[in-house]
N, C-alpha and C. Protein backbone atom coordinates (compact mmCIF):
# COMPACT_ATOMS: atom_id res chain seq x y z
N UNK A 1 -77.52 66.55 -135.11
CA UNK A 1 -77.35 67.82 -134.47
C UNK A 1 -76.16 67.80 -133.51
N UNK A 2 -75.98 66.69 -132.76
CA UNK A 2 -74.98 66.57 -131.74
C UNK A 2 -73.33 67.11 -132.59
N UNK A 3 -73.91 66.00 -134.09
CA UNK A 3 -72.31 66.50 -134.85
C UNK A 3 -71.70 68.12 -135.21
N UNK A 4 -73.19 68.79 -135.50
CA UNK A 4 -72.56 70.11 -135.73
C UNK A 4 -72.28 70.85 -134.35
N UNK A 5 -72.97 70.39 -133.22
CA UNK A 5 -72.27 71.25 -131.99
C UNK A 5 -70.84 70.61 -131.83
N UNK A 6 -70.30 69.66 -131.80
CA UNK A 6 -68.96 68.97 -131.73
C UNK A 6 -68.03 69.64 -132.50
N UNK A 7 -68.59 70.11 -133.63
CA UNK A 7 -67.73 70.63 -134.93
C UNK A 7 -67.69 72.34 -134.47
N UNK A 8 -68.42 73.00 -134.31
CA UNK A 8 -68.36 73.88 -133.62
C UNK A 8 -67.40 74.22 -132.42
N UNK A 9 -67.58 73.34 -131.62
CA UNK A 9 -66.93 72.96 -130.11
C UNK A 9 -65.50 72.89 -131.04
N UNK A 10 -64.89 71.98 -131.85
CA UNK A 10 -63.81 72.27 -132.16
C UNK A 10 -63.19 73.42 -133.19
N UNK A 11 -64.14 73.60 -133.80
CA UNK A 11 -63.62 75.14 -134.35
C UNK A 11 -63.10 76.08 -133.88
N UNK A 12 -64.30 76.07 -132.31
CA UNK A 12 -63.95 77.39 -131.46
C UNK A 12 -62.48 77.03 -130.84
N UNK A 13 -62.28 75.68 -130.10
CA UNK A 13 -60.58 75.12 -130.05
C UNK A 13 -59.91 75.62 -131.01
N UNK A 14 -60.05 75.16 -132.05
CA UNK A 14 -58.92 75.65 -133.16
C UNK A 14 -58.63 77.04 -133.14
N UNK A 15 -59.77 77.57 -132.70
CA UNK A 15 -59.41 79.36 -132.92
C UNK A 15 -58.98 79.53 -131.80
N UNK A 16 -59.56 79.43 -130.98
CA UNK A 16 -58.31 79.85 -129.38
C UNK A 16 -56.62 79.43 -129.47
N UNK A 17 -56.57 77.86 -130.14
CA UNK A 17 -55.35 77.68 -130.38
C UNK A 17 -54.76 78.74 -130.99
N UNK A 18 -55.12 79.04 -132.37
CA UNK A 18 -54.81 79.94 -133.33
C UNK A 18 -54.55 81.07 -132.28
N UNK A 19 -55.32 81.61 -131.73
CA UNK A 19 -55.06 82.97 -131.24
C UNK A 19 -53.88 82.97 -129.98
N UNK A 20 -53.83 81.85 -129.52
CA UNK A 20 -52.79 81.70 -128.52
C UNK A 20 -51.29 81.55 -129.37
N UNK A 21 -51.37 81.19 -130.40
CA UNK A 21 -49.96 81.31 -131.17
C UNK A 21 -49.89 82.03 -131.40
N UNK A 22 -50.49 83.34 -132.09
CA UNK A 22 -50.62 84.50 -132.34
C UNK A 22 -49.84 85.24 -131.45
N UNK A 23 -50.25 85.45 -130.22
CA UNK A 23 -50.01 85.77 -128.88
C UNK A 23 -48.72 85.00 -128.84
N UNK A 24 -48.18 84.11 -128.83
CA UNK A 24 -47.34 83.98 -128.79
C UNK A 24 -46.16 84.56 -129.88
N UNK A 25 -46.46 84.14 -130.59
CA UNK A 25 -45.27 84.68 -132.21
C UNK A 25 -45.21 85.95 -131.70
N UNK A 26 -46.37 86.87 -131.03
CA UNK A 26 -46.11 88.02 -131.34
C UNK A 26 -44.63 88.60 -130.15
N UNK A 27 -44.83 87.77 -129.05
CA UNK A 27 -44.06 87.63 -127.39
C UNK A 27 -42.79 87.28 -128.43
N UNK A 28 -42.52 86.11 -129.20
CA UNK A 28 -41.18 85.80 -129.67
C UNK A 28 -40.70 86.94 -130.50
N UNK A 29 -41.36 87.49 -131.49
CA UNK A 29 -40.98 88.33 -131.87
C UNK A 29 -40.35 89.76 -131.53
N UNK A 30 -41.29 89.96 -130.33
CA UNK A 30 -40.56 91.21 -129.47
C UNK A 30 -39.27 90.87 -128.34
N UNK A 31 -38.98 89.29 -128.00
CA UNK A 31 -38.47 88.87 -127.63
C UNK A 31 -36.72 88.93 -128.59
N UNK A 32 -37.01 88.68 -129.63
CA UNK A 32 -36.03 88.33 -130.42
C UNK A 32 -35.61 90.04 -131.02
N UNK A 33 -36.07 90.81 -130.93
CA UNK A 33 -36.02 91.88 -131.71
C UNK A 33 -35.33 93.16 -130.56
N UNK A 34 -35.38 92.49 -128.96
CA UNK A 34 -35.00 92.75 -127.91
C UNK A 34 -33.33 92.54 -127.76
N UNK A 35 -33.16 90.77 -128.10
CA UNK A 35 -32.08 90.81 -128.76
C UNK A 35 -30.87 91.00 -129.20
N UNK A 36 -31.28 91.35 -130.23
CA UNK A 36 -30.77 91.77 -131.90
C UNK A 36 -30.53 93.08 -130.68
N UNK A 37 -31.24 93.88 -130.60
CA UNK A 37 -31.44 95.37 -129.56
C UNK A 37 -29.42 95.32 -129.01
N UNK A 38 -29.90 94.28 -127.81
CA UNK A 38 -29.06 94.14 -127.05
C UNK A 38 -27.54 93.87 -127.90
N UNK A 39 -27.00 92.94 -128.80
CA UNK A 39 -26.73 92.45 -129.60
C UNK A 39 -25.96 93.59 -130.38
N UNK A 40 -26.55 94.41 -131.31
CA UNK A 40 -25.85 94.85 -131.94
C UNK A 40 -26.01 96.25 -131.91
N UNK A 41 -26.34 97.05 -130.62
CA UNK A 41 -26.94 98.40 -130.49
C UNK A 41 -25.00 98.83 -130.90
N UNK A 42 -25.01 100.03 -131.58
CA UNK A 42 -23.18 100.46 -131.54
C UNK A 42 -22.97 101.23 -130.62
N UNK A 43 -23.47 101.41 -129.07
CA UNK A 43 -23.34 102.84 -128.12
C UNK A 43 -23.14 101.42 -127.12
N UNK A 44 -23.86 100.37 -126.69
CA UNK A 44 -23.78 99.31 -125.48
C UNK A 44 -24.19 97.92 -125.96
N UNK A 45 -24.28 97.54 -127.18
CA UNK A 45 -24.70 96.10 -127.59
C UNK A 45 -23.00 95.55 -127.38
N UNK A 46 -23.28 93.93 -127.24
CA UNK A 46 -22.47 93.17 -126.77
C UNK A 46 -21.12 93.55 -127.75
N UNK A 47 -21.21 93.93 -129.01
CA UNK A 47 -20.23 93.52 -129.92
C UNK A 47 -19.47 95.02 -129.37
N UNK A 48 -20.29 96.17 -128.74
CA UNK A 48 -19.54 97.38 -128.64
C UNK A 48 -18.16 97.31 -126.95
N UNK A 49 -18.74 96.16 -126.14
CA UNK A 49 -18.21 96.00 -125.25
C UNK A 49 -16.84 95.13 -125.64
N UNK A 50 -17.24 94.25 -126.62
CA UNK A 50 -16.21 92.94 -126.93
C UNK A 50 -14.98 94.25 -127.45
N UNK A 51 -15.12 94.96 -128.06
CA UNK A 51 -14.59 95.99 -129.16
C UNK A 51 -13.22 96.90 -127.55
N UNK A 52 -14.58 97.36 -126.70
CA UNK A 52 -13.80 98.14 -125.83
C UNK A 52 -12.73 97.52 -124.90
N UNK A 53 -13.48 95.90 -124.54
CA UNK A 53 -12.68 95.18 -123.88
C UNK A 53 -10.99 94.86 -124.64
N UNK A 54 -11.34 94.58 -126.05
CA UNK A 54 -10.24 94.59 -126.79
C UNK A 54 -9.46 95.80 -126.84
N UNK A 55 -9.68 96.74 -127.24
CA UNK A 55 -9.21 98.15 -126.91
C UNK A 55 -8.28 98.22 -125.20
N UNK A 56 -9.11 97.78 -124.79
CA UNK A 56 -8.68 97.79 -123.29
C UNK A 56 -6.95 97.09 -122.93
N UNK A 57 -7.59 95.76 -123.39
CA UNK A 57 -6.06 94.76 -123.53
C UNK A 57 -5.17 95.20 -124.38
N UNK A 58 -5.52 95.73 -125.10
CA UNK A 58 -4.01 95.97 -125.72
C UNK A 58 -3.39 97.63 -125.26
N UNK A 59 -4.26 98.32 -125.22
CA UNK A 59 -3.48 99.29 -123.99
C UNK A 59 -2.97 98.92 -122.77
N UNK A 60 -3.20 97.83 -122.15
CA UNK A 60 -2.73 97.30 -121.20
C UNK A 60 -1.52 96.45 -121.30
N UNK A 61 -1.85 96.17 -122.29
CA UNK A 61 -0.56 95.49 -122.89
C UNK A 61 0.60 96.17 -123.10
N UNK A 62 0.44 97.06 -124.27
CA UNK A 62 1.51 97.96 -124.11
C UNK A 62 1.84 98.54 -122.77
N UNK A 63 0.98 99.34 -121.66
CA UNK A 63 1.83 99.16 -120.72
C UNK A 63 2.07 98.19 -120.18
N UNK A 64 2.17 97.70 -119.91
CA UNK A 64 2.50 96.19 -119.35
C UNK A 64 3.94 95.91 -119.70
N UNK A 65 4.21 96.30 -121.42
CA UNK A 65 5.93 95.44 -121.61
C UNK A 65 6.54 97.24 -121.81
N UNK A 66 5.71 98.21 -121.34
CA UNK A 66 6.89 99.26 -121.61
C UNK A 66 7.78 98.98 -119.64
N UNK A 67 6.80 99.02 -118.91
CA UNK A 67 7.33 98.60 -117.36
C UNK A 67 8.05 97.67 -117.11
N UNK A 68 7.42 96.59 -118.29
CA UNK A 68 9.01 95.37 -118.10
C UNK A 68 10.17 95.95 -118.36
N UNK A 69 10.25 96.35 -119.34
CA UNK A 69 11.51 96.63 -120.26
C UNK A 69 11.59 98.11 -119.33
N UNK A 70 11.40 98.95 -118.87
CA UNK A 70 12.25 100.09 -117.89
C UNK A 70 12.62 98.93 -116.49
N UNK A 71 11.65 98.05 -115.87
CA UNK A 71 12.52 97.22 -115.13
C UNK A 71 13.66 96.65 -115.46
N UNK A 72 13.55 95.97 -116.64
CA UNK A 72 14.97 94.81 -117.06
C UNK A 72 16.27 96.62 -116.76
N UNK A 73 15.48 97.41 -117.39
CA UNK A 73 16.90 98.29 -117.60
C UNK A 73 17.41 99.17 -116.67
N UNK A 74 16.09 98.93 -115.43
CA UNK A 74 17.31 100.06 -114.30
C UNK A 74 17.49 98.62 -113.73
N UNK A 75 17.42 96.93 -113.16
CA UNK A 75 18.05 96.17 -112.90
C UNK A 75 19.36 95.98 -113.91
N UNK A 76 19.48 96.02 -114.92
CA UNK A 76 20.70 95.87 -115.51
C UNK A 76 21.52 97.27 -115.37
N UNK A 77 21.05 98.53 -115.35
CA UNK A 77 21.70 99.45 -114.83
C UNK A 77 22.54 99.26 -113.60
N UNK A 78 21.53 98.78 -112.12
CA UNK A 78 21.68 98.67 -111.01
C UNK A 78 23.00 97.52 -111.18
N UNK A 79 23.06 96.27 -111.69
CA UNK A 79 24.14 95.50 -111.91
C UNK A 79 25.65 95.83 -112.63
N UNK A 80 25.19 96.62 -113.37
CA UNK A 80 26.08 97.53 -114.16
C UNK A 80 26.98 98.35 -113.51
N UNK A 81 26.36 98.94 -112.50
CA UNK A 81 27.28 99.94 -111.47
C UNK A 81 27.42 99.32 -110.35
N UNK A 82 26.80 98.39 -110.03
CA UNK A 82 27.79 97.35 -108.65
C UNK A 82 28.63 96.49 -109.25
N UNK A 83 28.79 96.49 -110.33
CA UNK A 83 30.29 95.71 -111.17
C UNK A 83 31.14 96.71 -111.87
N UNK A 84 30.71 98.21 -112.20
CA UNK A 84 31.79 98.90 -112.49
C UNK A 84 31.87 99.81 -111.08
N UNK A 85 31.21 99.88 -110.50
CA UNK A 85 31.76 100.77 -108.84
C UNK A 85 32.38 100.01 -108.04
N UNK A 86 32.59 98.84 -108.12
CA UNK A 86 32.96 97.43 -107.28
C UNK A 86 34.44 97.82 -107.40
């Protein structure tokens, strides 16, 4: 008799285990699906920021070498007319 309460006693273990993975898978799953959410939403998921940040730099870029290049050319202007006004 002692053996079938033991066997019992661990069945009911096994099933709490069982149900605690359960409970769990179910936490990973909403975990992971949170994510993916974050991840690849197209209005604020990471890949829509990487996209804008890129967008960003290269408008910046272009301005960036149109201001060089009007600098280089009113300094070479500016040199230009203190060597032909000279």
């Amino acid at each position: 008799m002692d053996t079938n309460a033991h066997l019992i006693s661990l069945i009911q273990e096994l099933r709490s285990d069982l149900q605690r993975m359960t409970d769990k898978q179910e936490e990973m799953f909403n975990d992971i699906k949170q994510i993916k959410e974050a991840v690849y939403n197209p209005d604020s998921g990471l890949y829509a920021r990487l996209r804008s940040l890129e967008q960003w730099k290269e408008t910046y870029s272009k301005v960036t070498w149109v201001m060089l290049t009007a600098l280089i050319a009113l300094v070479t202007g500016s040199l230009y007319q203190m060597i032909i006004g000279a």
